[in-house]
Protein backbone atom coordinates (compact mmCIF):
# COMPACT_ATOMS: atom_id res chain seq x y z
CA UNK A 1 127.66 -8.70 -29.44
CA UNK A 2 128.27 -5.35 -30.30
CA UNK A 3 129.85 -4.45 -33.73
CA UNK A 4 132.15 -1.06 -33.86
CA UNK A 5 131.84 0.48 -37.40
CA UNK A 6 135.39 -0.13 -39.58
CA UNK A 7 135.42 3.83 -39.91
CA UNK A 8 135.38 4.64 -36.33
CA UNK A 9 138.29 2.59 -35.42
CA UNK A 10 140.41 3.63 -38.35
CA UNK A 11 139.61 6.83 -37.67
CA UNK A 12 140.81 6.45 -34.42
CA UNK A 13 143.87 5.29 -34.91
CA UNK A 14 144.38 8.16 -37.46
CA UNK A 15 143.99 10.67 -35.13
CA UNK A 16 146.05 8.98 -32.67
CA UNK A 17 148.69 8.78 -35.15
CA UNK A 18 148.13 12.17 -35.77
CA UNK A 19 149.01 13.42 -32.12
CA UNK A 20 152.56 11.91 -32.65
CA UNK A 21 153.49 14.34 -34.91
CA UNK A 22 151.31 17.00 -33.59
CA UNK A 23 153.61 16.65 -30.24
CA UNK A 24 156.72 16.68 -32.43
CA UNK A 25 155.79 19.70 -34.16
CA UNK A 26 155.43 21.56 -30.96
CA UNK A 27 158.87 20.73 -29.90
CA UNK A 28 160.32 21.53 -33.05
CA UNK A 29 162.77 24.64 -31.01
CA UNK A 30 164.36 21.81 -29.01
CA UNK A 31 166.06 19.94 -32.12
CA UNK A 32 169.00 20.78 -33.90
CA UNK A 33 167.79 19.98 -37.14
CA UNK A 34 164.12 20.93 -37.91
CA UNK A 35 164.46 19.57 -41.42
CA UNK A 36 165.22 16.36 -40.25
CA UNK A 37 162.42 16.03 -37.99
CA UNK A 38 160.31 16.90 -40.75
CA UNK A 39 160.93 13.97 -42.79
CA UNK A 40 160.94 11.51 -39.97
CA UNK A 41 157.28 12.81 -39.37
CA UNK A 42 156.87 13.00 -43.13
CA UNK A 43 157.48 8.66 -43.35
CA UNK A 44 155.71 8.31 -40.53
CA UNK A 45 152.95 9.88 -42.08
CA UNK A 46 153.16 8.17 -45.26
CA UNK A 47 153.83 4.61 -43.45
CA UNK A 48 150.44 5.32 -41.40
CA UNK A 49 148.32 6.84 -44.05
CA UNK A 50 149.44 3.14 -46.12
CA UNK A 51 148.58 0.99 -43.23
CA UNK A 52 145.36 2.46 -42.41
CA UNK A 53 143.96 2.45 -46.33
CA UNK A 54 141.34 0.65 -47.10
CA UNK A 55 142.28 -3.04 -47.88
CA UNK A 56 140.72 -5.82 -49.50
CA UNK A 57 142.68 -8.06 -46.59
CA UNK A 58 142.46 -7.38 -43.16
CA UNK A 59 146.53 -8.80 -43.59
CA UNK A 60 148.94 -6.24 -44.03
CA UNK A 61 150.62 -6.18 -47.45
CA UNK A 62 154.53 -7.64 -47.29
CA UNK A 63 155.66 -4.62 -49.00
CA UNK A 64 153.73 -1.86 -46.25
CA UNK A 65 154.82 -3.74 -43.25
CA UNK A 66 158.33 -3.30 -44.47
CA UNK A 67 157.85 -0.28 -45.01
CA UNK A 68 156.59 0.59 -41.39
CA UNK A 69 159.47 -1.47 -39.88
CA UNK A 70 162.10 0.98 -42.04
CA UNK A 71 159.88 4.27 -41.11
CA UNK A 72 160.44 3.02 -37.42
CA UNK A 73 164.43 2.44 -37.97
CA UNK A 74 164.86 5.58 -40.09
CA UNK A 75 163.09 8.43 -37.61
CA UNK A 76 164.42 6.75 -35.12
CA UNK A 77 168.03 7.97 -36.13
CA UNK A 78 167.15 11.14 -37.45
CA UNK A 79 165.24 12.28 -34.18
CA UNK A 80 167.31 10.67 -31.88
CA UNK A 81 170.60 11.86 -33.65
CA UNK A 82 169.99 15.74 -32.29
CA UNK A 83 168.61 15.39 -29.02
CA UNK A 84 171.23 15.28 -25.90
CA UNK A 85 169.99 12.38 -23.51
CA UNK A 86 171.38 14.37 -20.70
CA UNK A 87 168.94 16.95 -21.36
CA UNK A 88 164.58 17.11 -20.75
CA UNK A 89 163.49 16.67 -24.31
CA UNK A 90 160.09 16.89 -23.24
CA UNK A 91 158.09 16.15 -26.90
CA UNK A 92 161.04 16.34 -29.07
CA UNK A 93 161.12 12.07 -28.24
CA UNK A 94 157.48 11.64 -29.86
CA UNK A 95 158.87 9.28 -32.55
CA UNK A 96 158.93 6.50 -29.42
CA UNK A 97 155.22 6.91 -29.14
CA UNK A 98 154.54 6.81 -32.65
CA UNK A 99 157.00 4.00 -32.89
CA UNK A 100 154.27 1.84 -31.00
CA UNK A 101 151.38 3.12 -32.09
CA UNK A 102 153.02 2.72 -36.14
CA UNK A 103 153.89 -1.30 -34.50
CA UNK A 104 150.63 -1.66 -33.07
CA UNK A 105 148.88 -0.88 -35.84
CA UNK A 106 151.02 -3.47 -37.64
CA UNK A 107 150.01 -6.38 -35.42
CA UNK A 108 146.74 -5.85 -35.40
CA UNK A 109 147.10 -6.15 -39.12
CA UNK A 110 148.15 -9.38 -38.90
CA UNK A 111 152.27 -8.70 -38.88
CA UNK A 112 153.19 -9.73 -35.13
CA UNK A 113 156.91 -10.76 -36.23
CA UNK A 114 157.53 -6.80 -38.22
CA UNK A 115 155.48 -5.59 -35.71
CA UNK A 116 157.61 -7.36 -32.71
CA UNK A 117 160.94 -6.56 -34.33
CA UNK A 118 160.06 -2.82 -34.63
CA UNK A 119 159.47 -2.84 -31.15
CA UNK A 120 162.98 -4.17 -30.79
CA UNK A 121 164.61 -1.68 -32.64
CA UNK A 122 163.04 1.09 -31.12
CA UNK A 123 164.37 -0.18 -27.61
CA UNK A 124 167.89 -1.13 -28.99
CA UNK A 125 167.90 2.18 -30.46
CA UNK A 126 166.91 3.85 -27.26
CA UNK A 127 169.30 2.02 -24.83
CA UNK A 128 171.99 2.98 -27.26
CA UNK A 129 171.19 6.51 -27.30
CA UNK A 130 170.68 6.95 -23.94
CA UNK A 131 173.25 4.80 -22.32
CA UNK A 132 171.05 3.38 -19.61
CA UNK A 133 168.63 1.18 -19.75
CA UNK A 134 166.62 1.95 -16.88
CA UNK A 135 166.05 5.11 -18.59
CA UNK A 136 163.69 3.49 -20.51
CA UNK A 137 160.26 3.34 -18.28
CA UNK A 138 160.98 7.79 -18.08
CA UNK A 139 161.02 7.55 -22.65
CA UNK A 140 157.62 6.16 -23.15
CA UNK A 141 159.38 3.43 -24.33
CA UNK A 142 157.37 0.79 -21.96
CA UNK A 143 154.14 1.64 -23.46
CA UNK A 144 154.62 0.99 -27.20
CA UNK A 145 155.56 -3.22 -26.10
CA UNK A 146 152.09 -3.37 -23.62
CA UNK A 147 150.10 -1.98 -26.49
CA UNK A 148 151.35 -4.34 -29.04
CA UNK A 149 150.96 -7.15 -26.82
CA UNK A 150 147.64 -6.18 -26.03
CA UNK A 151 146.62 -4.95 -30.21
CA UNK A 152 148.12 -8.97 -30.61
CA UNK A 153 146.09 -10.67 -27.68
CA UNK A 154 142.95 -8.74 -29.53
CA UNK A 155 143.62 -9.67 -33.01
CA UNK A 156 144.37 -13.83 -32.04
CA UNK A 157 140.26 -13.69 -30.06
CA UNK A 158 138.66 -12.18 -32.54
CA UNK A 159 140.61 -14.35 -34.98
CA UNK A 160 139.61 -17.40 -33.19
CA UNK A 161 136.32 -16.40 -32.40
CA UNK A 162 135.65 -15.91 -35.75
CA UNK A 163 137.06 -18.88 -36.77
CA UNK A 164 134.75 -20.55 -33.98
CA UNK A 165 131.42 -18.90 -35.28
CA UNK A 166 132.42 -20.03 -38.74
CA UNK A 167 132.78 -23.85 -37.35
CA UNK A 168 129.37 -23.00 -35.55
CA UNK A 169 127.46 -21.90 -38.53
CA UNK A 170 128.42 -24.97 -40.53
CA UNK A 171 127.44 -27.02 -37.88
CA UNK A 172 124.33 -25.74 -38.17
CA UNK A 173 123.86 -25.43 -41.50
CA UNK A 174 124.58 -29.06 -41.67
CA UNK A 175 122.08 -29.94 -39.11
CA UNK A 176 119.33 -28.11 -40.38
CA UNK A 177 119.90 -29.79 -43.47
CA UNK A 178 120.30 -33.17 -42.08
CA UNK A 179 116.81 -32.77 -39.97
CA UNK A 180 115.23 -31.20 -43.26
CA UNK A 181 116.07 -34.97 -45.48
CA UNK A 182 114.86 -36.76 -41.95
CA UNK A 183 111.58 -34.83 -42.24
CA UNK A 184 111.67 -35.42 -46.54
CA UNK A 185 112.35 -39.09 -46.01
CA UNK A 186 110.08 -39.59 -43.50
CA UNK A 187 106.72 -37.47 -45.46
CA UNK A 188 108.45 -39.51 -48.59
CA UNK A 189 108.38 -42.71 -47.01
CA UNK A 190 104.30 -42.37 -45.52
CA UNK A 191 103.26 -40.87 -49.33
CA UNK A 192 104.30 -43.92 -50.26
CA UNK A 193 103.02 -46.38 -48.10
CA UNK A 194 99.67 -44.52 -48.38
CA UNK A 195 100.05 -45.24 -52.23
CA UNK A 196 100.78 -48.70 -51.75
CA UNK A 197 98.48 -49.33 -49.09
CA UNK A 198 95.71 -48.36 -51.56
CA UNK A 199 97.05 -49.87 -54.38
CA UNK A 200 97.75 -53.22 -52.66
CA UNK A 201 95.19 -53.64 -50.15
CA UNK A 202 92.39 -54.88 -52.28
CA UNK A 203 94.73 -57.85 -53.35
CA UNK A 204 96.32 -58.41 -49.96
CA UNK A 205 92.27 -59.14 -48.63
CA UNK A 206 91.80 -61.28 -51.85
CA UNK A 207 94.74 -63.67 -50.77
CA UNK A 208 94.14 -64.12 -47.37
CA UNK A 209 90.48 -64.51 -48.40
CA UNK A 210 91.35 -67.14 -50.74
CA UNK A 211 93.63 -68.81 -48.58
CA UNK A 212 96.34 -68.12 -51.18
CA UNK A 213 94.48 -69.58 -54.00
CA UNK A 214 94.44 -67.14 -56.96
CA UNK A 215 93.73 -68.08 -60.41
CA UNK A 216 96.02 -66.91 -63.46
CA UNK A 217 95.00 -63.43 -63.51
CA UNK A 218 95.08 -62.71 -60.14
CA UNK A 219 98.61 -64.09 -60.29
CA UNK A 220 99.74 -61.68 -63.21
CA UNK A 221 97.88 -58.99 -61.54
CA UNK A 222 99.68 -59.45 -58.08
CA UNK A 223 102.91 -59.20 -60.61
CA UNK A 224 101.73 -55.96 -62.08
CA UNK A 225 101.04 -54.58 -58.40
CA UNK A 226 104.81 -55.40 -57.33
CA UNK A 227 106.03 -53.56 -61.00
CA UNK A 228 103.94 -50.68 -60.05
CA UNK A 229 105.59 -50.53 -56.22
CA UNK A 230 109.11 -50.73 -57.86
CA UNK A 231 107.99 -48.00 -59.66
CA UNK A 232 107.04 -45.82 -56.29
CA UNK A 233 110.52 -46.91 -55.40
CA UNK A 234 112.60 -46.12 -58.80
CA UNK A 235 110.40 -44.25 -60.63
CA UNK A 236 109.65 -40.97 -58.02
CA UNK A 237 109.33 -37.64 -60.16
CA UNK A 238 108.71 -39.99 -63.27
CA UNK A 239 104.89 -40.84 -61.59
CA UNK A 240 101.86 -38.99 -61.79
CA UNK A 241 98.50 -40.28 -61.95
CA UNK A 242 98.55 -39.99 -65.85
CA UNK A 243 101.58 -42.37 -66.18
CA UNK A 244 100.57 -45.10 -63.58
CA UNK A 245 97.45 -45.71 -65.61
CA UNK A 246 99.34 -45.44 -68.60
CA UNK A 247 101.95 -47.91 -67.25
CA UNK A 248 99.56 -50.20 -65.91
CA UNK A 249 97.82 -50.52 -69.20
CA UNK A 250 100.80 -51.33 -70.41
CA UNK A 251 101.70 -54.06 -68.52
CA UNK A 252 98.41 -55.50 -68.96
CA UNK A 253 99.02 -55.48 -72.35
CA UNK A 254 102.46 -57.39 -72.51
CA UNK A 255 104.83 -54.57 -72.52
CA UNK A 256 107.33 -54.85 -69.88
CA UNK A 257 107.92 -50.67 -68.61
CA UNK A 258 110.61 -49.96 -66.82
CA UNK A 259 111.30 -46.42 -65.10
CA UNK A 260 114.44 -45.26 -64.10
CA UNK A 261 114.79 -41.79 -61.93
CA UNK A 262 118.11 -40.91 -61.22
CA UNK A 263 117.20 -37.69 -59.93
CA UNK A 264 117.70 -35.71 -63.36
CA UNK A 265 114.33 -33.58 -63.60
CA UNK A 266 114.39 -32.39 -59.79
CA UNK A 267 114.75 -29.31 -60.73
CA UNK A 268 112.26 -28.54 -63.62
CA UNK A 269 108.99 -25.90 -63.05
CA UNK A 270 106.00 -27.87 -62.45
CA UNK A 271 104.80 -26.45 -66.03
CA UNK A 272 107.64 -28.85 -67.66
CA UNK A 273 107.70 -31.33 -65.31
CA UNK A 274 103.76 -31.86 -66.31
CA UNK A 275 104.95 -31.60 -69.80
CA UNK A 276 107.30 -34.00 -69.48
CA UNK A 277 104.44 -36.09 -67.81
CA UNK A 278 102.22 -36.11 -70.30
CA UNK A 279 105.03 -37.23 -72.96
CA UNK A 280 105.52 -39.94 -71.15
CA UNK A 281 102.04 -40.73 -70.48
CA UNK A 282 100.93 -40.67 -74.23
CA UNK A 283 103.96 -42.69 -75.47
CA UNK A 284 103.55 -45.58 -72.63
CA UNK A 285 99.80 -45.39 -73.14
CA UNK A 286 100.23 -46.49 -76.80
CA UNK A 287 103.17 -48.46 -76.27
CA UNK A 288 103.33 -51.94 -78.67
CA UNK A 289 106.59 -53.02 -78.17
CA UNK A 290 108.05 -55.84 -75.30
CA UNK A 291 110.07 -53.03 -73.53
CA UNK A 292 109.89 -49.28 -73.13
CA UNK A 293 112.39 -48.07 -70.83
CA UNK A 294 112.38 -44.38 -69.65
CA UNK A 295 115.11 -42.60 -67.61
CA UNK A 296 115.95 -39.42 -66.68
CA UNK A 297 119.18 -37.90 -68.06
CA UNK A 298 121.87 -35.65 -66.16
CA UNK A 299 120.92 -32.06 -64.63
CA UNK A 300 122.80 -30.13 -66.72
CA UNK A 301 121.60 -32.40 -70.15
CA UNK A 302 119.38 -30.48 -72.24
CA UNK A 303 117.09 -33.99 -72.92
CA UNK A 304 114.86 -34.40 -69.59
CA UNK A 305 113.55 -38.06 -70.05
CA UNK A 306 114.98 -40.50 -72.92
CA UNK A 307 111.89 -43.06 -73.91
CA UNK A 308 113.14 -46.06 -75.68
CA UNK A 309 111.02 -49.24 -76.69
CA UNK A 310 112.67 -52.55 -78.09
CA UNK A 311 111.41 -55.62 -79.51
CA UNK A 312 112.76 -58.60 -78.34
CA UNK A 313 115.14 -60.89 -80.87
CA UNK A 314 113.29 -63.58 -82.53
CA UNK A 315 116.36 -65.93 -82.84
CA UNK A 316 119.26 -66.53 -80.66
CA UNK A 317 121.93 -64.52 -83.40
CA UNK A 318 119.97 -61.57 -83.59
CA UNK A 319 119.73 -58.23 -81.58
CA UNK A 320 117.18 -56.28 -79.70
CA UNK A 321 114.98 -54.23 -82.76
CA UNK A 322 114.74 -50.68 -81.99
CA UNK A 323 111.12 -49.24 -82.48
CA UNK A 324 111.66 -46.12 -80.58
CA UNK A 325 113.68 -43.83 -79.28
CA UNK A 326 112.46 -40.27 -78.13
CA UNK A 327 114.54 -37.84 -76.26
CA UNK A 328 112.09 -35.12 -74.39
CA UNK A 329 113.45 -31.78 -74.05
CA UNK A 330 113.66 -30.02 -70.52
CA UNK A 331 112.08 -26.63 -72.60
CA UNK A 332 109.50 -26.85 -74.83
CA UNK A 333 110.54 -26.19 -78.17
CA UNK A 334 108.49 -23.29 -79.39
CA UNK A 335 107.86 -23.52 -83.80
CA UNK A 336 108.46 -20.21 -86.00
């Protein structure tokens, strides 16, 4: 699609404008009143210049399309108001050409009502002044409607297709993304059945080996291998290699480990996130109480992972004894 530069077509429309008055200046001898001519052309002038400014909005301001409607109405009366219909005014009738170009102008900044009633006025105005409307077709005044009509036509397409491409892109954007989680689930979900596969394997040949008959520590060991696969599952960005060991000595040890991703530490540099790691890694490894729960806090928390281990109550009144609680910063804290 080809794109016309902004400039161009403003320009355009400038000089355009421009020939209007350029046409009534060279009929200036034919009017009664040169003065008055003058400040029709000198509105006109000042309505175009306005509507043609740059703009923030491609919609015309309330205030200028007003503005062009009264420029219209006004030189309308004071051209029209010296010039004999019976006679051949030639270019002393420019104000109905600059009438539509002014109105076209207008609609194709986004004003088809002002623009639309302008064009009315300038034909009640004319039919008035001349006294017949067939007259019209031999005043220009045909052209200034077919030009709005078409400057409105434009400006509703481009609108619309616009508005279509729009609807287009965030289709696409949304299917891109869509078929970018497919392809993250999908590499997510093989990761981790490669994990599991060689993490559960050697047990899964053990119990069909056995027939199903495992003694006591194969039993707890088959419950530490489903704790570490809910781990794969809830744990994500809090696993590395350093805190499955860590975890699993853990467990062997008594010390039930729960981990808890809610998606909070996505976002850290792979400097912290190892950081972060390691924290975890160390505090697990050396672990002594029943629990330890770790969890990720919120994205915009400044504590990354919140490591808390609990001893269990001894008696039935009492309450879960705190032995820690360690909140590990997204940043590493640097010491003075």
């Amino acid at each position: 699609m080809i794109s016309v530069p902004r400039f161009l077509l403003v320009g355009l429309a400038a000089l355009f404008s421009a020939f209007h008055i350029v046409l009534g200046l060279s009929a200036l001898d034919l009017v009664e009143n040169p003065a008055a001519t003058i400040a029709a052309m000198t509105l006109y002038a000042v309505a175009s210049a306005l509507s043609l400014a740059p703009s923030r909005s491609v919609r015309m301001p309330p205030a200028i399309a007003a503005l062009n409607l009264g420029a219209i109405a006004v030189g309308l009366i004071l051209v029209l108001a010296q010039l004999d219909p019976d006679n051949d005014n030639g270019y002393a009738t420019w104000i109905v050409g600059a009438a539509g170009t002014l109105m076209t102008i207008t609609v194709v900044r986004q004003r088809p009502w002002v623009a639309w009633s302008g064009i009315g006025v300038m034909l009640v105005a004319l039919v008035i002044w001349s006294r017949d409307p067939l007259a019209l077709p031999a005043l220009g005044a045909i052209g200034g409607p077919i030009w709005v009509a078409v400057g409105q036509a434009t400006t509703v397409t481009i609108s619309r297709s616009g508005r279509d491409a729009r609807l287009f892109e965030r289709a696409e954007q949304r299917a891109a993304e869509w078929h970018a989680q497919e392809e993250a689930e999908f590499f997510e979900r093989r990761v981790r059945l490669a994990q599991m596969n060689t993490l559960v394997a050697p047990m899964l040949r053990r119990i069909v080996a056995t027939g199903g008959r495992l003694d006591d520590a194969e039993r707890r060991e088959c419950l530490h291998l489903e704790a570490a696969m809910r781990d794969e599952i809830r744990g994500r960005t809090l696993l590395d290699d350093r805190v499955r060991e860590a975890v699993r000595g853990a467990r062997r040890r008594g010390v039930e480990v729960t981990l808890l991703d809610d998606g909070g530490i996505d976002d850290l540099e792979r400097r912290e996130l190892s950081r972060v790691l390691s924290t975890i890694a160390r505090e697990v490894g050396r672990a002594s109480a029943d629990r330890v729960i770790v969890r990720t806090a919120q994205h915009d928390d400044e504590t990354a992972v919140t490591i808390v281990a609990l001893n269990d109550p001894t008696g039935d009144d009492e309450e879960a004894e705190l032995q820690l609680w360690l909140e590990v910063p997204r940043t590493a804290i640097v010491e003075e």
